[in-house]
N, C-alpha and C. Protein backbone atom coordinates (compact mmCIF):
# COMPACT_ATOMS: atom_id res chain seq x y z
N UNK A 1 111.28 87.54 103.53
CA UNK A 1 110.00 86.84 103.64
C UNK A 1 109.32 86.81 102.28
N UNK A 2 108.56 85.71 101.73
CA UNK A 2 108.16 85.56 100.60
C UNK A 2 107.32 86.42 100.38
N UNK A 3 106.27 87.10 101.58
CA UNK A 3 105.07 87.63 101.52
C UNK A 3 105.20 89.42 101.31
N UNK A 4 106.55 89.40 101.82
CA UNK A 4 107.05 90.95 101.82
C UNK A 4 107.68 91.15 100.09
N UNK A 5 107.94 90.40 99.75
CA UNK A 5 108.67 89.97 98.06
C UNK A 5 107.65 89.83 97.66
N UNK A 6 106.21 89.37 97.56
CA UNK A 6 104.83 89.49 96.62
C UNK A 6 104.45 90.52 97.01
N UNK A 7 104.14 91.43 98.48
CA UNK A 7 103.75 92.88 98.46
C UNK A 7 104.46 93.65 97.68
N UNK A 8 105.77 94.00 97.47
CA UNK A 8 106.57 94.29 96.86
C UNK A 8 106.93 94.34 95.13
N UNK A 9 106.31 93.00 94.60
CA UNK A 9 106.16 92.94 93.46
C UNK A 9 104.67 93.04 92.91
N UNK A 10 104.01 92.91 93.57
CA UNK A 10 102.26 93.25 93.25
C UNK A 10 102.14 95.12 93.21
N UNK A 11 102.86 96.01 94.22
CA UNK A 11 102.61 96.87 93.82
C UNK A 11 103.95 97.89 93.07
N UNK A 12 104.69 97.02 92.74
CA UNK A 12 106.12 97.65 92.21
C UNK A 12 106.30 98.79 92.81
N UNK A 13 106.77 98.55 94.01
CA UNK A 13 106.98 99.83 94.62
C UNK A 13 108.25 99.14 95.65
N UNK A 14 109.22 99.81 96.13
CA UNK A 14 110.23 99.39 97.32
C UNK A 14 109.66 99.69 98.42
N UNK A 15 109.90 99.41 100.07
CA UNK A 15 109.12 99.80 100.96
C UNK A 15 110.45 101.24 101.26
N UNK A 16 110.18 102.24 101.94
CA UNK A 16 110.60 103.23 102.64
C UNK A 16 111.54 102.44 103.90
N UNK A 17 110.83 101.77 104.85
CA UNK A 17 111.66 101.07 105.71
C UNK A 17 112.81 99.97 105.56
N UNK A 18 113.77 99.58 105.58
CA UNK A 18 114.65 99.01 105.32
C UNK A 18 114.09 97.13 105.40
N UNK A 19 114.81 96.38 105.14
CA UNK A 19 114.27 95.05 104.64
C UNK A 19 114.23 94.22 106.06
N UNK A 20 115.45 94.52 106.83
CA UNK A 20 115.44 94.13 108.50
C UNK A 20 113.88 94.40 109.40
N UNK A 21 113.40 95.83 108.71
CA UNK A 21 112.38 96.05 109.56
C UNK A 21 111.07 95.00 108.94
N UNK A 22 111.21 95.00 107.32
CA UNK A 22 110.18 94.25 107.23
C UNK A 22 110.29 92.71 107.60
N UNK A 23 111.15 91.96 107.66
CA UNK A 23 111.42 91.16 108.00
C UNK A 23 110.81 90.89 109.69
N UNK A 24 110.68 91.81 110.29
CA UNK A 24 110.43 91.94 112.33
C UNK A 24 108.91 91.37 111.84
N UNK A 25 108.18 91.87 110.67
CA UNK A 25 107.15 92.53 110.61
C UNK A 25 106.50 90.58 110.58
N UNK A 26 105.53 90.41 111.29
CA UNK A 26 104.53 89.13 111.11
C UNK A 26 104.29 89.13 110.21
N UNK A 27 103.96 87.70 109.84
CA UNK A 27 103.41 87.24 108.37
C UNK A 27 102.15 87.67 107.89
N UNK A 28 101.08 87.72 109.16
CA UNK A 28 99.84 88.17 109.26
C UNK A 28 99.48 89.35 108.76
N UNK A 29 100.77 90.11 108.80
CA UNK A 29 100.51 91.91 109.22
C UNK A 29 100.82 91.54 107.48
N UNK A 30 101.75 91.31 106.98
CA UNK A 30 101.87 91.49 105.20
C UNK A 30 101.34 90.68 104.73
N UNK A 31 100.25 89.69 105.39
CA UNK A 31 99.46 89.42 104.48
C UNK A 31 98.20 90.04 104.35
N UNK A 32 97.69 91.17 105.55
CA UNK A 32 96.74 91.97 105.74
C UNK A 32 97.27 93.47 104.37
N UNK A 33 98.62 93.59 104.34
CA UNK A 33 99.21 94.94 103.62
C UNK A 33 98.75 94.01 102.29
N UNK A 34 98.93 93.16 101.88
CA UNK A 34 98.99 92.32 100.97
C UNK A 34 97.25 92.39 100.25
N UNK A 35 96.45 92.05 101.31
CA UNK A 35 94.86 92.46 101.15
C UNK A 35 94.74 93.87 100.92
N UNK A 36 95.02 95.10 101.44
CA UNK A 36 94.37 96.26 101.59
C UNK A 36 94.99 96.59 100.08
N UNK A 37 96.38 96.82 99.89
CA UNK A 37 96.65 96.72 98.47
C UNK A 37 96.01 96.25 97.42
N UNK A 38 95.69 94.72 97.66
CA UNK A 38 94.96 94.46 96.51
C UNK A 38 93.34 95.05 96.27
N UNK A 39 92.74 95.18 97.55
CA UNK A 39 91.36 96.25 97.65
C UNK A 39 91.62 97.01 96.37
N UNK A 40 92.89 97.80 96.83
CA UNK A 40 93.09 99.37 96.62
C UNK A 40 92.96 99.31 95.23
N UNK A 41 93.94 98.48 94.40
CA UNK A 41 94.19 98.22 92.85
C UNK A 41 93.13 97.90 92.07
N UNK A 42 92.32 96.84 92.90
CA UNK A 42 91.10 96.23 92.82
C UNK A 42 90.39 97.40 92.21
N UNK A 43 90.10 98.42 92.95
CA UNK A 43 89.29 99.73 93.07
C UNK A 43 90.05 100.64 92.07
N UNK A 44 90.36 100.54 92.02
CA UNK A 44 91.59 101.72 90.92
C UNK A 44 90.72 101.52 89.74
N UNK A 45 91.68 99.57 89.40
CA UNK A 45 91.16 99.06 88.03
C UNK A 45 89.09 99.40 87.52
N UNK A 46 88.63 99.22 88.07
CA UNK A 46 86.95 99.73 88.09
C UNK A 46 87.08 100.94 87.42
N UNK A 47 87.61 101.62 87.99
CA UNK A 47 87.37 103.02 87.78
C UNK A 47 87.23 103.43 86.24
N UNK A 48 86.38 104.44 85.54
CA UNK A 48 86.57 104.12 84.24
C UNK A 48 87.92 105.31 83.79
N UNK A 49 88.28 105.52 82.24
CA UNK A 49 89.24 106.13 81.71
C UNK A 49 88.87 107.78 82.06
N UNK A 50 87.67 108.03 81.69
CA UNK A 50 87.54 109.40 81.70
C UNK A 50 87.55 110.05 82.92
N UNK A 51 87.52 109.20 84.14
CA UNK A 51 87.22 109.63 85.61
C UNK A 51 88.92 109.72 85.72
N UNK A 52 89.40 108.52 85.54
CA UNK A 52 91.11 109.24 85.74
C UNK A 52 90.94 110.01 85.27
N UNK A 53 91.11 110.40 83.99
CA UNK A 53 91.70 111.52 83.59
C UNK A 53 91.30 113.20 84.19
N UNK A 54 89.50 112.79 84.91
CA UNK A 54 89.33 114.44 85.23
C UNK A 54 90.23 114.33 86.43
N UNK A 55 90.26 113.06 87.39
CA UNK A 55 90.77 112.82 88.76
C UNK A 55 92.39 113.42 88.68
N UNK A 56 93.14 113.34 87.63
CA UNK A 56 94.38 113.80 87.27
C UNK A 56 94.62 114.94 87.30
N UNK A 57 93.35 115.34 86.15
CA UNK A 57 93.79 117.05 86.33
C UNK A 57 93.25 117.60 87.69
N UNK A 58 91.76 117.04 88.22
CA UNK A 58 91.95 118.08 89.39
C UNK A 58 92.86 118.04 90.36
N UNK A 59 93.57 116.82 90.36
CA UNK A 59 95.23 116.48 91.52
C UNK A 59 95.77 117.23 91.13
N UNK A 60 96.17 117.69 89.67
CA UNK A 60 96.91 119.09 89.30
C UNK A 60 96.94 120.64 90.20
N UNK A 61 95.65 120.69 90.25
CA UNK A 61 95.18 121.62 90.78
C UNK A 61 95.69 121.76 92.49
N UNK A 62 95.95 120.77 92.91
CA UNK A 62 95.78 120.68 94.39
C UNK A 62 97.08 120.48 94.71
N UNK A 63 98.08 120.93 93.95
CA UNK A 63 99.45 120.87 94.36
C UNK A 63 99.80 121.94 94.64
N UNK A 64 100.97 122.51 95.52
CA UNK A 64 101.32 123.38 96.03
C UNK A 64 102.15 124.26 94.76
N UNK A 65 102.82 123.62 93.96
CA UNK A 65 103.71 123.80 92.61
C UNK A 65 102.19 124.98 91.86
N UNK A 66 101.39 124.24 91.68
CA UNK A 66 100.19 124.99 91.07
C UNK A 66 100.04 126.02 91.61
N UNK A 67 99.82 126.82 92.67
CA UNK A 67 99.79 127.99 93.50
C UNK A 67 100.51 128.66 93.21
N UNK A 68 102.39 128.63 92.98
CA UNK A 68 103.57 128.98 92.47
C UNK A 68 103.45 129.49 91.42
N UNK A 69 103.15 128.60 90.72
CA UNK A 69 102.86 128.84 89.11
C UNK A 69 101.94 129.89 88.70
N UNK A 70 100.94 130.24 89.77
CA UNK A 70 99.75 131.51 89.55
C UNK A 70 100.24 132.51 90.04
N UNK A 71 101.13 132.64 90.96
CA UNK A 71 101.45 133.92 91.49
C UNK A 71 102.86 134.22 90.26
N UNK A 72 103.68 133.41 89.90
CA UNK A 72 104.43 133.47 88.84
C UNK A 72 103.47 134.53 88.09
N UNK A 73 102.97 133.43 87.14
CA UNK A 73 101.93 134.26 86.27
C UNK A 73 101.62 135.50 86.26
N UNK A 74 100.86 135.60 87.52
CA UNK A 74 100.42 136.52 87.84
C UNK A 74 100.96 138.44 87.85
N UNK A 75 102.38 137.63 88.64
CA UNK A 75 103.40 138.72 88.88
C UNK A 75 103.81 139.45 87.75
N UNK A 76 104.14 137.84 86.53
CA UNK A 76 104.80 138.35 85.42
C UNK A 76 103.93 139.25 84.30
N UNK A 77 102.84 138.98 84.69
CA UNK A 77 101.60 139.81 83.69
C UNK A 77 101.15 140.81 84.49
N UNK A 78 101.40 141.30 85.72
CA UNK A 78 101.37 142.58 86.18
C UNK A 78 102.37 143.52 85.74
N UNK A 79 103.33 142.68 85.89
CA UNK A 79 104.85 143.73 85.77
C UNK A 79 105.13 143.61 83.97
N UNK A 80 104.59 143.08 83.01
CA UNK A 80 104.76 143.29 81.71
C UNK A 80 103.59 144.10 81.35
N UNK A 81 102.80 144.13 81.85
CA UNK A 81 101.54 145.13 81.92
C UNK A 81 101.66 146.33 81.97
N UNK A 82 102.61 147.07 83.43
CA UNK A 82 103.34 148.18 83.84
C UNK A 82 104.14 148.56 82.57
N UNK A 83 105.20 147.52 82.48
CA UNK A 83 106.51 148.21 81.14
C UNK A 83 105.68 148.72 79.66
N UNK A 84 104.67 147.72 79.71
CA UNK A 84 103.34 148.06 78.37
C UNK A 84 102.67 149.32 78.70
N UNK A 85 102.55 149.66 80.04
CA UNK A 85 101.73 151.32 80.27
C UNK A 85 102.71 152.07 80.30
N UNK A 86 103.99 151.80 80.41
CA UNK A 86 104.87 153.00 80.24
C UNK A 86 105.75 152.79 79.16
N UNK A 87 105.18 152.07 77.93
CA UNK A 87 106.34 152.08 76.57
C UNK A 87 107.24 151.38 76.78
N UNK A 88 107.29 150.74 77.26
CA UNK A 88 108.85 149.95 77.48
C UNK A 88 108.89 148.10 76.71
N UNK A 89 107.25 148.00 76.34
CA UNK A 89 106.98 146.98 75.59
C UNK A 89 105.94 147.25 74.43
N UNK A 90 106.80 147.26 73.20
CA UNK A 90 105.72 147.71 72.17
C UNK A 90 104.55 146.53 71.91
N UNK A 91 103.81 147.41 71.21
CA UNK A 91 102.68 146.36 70.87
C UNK A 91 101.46 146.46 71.64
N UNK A 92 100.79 145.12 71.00
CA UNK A 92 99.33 145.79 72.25
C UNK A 92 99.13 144.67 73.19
N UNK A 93 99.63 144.68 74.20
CA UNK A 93 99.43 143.79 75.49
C UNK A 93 98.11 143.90 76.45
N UNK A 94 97.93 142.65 76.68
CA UNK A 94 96.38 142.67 77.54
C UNK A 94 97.09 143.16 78.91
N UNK A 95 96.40 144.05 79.10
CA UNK A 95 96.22 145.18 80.36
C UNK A 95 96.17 144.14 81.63
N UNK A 96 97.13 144.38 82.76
CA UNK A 96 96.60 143.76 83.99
C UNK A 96 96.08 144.82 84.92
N UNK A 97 94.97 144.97 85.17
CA UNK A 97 94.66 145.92 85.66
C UNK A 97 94.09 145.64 87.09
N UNK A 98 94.45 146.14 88.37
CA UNK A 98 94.65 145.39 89.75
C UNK A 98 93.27 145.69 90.47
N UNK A 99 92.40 147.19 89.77
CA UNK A 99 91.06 147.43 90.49
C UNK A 99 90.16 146.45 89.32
N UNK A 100 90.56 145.93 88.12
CA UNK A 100 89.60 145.19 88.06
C UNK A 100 89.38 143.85 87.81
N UNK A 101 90.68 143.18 88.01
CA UNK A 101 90.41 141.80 87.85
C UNK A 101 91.41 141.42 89.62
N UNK A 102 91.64 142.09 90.32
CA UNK A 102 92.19 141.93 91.62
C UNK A 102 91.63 141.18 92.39
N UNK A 103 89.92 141.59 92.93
CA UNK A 103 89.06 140.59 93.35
C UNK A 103 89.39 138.61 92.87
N UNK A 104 89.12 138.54 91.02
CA UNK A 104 89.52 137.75 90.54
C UNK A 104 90.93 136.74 90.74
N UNK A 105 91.35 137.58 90.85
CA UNK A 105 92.99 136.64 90.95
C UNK A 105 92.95 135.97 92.19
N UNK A 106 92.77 137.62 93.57
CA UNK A 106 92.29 136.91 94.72
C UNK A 106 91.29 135.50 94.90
N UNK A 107 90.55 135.74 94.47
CA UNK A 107 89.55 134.55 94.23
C UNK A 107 90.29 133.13 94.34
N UNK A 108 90.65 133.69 92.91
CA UNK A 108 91.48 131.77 92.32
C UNK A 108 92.59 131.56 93.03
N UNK A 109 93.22 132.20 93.79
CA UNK A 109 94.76 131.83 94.62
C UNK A 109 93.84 131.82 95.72
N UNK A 110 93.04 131.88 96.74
CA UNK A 110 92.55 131.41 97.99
C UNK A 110 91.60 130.52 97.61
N UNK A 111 91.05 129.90 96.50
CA UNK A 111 90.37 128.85 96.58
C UNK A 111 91.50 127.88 95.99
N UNK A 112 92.48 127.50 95.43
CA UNK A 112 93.59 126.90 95.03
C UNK A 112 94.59 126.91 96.23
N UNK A 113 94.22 127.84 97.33
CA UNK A 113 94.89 127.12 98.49
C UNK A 113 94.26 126.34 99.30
N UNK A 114 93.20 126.90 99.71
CA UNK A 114 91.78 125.72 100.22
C UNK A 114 92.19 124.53 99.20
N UNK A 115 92.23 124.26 98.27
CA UNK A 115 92.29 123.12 97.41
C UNK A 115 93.14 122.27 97.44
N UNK A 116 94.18 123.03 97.77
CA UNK A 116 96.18 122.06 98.84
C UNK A 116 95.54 121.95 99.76
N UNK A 117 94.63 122.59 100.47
CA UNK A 117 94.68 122.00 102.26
C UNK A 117 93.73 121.15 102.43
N UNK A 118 92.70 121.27 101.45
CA UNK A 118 91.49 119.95 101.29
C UNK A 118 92.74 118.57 100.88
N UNK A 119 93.84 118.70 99.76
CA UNK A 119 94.02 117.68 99.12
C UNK A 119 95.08 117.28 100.13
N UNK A 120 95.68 118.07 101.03
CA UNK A 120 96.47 117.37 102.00
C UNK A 120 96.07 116.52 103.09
N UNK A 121 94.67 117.36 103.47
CA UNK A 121 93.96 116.59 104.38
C UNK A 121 93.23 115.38 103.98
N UNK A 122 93.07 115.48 102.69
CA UNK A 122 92.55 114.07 102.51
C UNK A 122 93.58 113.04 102.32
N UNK A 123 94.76 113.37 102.00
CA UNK A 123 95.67 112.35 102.15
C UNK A 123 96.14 111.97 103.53
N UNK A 124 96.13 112.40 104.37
CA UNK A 124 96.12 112.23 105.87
C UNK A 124 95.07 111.48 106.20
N UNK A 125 94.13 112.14 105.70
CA UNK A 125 93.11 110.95 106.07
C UNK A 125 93.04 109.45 105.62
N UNK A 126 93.16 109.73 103.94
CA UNK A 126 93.38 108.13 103.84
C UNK A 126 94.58 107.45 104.39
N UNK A 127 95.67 107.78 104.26
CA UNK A 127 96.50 107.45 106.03
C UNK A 127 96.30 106.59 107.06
N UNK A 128 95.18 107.34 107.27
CA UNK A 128 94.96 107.33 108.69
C UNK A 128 93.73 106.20 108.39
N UNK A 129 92.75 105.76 107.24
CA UNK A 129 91.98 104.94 107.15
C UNK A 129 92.83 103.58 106.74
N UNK A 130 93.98 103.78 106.15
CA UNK A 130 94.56 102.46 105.86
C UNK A 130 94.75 101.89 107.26
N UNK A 131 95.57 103.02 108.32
CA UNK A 131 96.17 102.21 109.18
C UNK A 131 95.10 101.75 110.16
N UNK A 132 93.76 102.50 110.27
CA UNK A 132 92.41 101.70 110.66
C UNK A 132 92.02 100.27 110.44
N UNK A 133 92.02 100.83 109.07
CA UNK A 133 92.14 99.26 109.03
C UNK A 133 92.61 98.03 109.24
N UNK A 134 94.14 98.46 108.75
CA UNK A 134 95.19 97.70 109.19
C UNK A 134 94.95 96.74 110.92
N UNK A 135 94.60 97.85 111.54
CA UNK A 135 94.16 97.88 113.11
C UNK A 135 93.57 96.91 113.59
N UNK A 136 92.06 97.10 112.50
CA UNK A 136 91.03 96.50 112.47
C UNK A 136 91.32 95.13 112.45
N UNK A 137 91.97 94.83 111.38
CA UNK A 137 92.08 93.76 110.51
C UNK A 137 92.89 92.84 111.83
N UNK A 138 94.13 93.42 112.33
CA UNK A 138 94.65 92.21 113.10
C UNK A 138 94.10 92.24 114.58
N UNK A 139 93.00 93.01 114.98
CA UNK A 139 92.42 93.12 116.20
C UNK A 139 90.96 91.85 115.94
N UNK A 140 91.19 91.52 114.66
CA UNK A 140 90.12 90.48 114.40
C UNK A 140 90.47 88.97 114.42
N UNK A 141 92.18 89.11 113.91
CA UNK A 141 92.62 88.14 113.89
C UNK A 141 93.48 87.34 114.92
N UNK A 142 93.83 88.38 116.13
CA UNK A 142 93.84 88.03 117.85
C UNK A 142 92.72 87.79 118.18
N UNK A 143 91.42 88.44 118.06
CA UNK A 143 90.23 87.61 118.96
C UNK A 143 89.97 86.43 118.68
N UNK A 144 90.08 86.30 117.26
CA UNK A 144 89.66 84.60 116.75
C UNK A 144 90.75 83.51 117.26
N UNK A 145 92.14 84.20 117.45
CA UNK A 145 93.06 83.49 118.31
C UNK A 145 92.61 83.10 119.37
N UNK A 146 92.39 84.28 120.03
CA UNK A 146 92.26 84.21 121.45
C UNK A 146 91.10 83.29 122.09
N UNK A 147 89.89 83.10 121.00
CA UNK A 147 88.63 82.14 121.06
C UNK A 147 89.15 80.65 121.12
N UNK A 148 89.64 80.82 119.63
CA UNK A 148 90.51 79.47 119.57
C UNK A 148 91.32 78.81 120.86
N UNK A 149 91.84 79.65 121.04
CA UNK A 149 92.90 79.35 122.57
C UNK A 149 91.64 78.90 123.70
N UNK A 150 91.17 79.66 123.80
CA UNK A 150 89.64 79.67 124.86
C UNK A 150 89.23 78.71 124.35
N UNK A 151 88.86 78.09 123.53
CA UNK A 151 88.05 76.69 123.43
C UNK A 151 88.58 75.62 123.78
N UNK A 152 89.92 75.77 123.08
CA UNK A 152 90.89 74.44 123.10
C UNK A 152 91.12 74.39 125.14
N UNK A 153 91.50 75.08 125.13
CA UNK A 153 91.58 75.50 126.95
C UNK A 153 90.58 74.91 127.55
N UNK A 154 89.30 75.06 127.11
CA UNK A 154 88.24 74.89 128.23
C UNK A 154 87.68 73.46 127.87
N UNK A 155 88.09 72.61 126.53
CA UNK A 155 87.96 71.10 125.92
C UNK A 155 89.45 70.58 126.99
N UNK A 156 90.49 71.36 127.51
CA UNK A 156 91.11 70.40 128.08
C UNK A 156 90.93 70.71 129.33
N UNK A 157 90.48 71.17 130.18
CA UNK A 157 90.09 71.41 131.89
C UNK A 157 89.32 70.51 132.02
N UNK A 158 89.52 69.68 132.88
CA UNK A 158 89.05 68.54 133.57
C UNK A 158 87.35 69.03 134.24
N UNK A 159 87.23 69.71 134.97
CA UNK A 159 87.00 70.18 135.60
C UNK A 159 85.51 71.29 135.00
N UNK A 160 85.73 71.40 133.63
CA UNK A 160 84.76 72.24 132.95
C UNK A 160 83.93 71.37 132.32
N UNK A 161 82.56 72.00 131.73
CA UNK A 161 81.78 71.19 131.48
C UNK A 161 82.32 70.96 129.39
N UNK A 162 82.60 70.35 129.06
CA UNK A 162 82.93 70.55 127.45
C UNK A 162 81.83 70.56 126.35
N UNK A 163 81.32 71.51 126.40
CA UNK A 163 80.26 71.47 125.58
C UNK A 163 80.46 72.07 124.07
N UNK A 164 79.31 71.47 122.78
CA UNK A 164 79.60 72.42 121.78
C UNK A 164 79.11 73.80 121.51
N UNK A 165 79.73 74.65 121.16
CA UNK A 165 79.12 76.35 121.00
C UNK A 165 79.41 76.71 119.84
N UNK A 166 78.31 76.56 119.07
CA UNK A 166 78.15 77.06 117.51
C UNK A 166 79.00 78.34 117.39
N UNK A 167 78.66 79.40 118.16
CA UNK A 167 78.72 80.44 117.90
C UNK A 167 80.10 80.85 118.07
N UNK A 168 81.06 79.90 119.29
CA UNK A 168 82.44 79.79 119.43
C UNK A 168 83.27 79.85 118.09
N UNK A 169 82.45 78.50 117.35
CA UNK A 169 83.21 77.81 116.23
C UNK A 169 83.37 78.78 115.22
N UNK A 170 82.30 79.44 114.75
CA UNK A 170 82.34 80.52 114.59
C UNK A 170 83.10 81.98 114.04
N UNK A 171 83.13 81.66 115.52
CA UNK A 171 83.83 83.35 115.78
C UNK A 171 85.67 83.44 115.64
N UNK A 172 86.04 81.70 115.79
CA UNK A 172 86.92 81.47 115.71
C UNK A 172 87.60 81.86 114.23
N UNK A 173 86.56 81.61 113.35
CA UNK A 173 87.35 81.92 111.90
C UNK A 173 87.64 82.71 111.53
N UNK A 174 89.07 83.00 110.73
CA UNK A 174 89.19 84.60 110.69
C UNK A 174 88.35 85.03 108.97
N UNK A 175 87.72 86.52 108.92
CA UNK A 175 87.22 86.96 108.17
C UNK A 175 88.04 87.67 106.54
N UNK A 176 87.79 86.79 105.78
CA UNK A 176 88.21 87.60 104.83
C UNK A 176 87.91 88.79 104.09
N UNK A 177 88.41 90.27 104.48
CA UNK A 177 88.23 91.33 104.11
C UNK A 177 87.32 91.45 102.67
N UNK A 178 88.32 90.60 101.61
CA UNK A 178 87.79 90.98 100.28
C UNK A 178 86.62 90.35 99.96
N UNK A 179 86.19 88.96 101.07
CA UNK A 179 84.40 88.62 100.56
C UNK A 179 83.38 89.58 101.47
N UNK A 180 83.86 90.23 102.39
CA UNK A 180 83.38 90.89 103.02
C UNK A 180 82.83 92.33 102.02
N UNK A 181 84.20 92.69 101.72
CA UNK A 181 83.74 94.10 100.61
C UNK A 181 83.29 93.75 99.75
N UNK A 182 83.37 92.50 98.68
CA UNK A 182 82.63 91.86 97.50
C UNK A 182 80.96 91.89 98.01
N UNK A 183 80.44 91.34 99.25
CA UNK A 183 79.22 91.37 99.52
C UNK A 183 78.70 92.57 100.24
N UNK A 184 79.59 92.97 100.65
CA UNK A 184 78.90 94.66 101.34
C UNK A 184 78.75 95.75 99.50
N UNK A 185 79.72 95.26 98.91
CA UNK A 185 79.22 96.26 97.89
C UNK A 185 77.83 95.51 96.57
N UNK A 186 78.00 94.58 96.41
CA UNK A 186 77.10 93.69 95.68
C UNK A 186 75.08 94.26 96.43
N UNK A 187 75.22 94.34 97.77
CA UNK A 187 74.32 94.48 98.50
C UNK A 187 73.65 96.03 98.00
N UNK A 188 75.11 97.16 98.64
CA UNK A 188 74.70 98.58 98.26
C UNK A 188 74.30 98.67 97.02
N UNK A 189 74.95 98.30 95.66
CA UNK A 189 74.26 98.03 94.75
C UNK A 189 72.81 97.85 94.51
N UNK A 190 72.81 96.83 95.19
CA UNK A 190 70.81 96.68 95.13
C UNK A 190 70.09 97.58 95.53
N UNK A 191 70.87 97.92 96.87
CA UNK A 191 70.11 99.25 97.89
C UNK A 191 69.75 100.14 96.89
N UNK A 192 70.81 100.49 96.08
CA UNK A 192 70.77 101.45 95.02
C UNK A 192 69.69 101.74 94.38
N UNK A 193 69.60 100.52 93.59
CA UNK A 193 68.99 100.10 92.13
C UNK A 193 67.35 99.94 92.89
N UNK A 194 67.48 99.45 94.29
CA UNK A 194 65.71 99.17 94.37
C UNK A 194 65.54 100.54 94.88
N UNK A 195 66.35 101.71 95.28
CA UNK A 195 66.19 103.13 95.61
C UNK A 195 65.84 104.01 94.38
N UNK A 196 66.30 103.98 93.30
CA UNK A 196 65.77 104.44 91.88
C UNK A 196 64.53 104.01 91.64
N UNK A 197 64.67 102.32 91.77
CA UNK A 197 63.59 101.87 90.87
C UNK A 197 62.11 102.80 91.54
N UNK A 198 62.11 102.99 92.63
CA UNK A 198 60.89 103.29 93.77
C UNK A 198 61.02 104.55 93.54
């Protein structure tokens, strides 16, 4: 499908599911993956340089590898500490000493695990907000079907009265996500700015 080959090349990425499955997949549905993607990039690109970069390192932080790496540490500067209190490493080595920086270590390895389980859960969550959306998005674009169908239906029953309904015509159209977020955020903006100004 052409639309699965522009999702595909817009975010240079391969899909996980095989090409048969995307292929099952409606045109509608990758052209909705097709929108939320471009949101997403959309939103990326904004972002300024220095915010990646803190956003990077604190993702550092929130990896499970990072946790590893402290108890590593940790271990290895206890136990070179020991061979340093009993001569077995000359020189003068910083002391690990367990009654007084123990609290400490504790500290930073249970808030660096809270920090994997915050950063896992928020990836679950956004997950779980894409496929909301996703949801959203084609539960909007069956009702406007389904109106459509309902109008055209009730213009051909003999029998019904055929009248016009603004609000039909309407409801029939389907909504485009990205003028939707262009004017919901253009708006908060103001909210903003007339919230300072006051």
């Amino acid at each position: 499908m052409t639309t699965a080959n522009n999702v595909s090349k817009k975010t240079n990425t391969s899909y996980i599911v095989s090409d048969s499955d995307i292929d099952q997949l409606p045109e509608n549905v990758l052209k909705n993956i097709e929108i939320i993607i471009s949101l997403h990039s959309q939103h990326q690109r904004n972002v300024p340089v220095h915010q990646r970069i803190l956003e990077k390192i604190a993702a550092v932080f929130g990896k499970p590898w990072f946790l590893y790496t402290e108890l590593i540490f940790f271990m290895t500067w206890g136990i070179c500490s020991h061979l340093a209190n009993i001569g077995a490493i000359p020189g003068d080595f910083p002391r690990f000493d367990l009654h007084e920086q123990g609290i400490d270590v504790a500290s930073l390895l249970i808030s660096t695990g809270v920090l994997i389980y915050q950063t896992r859960q928020e990836e679950l969550g956004s997950k779980h907000s894409h496929l909301m959306l996703q949801l959203n998005l084609l539960t909007e674009q069956k009702v406007a079907k389904l109106i459509s169908l309902v109008e055209e239906l009730r213009a051909d029953l003999p029998n019904v009265k055929n009248r016009y309904d603004p609000e039909a015509k309407v409801m029939q159209q389907r909504t485009d996500p990205k003028v939707v977020l262009d004017i919901l955020q253009e708006n908060l903006k103001q909210v903003t700015i007339e919230e300072i100004e006051t």
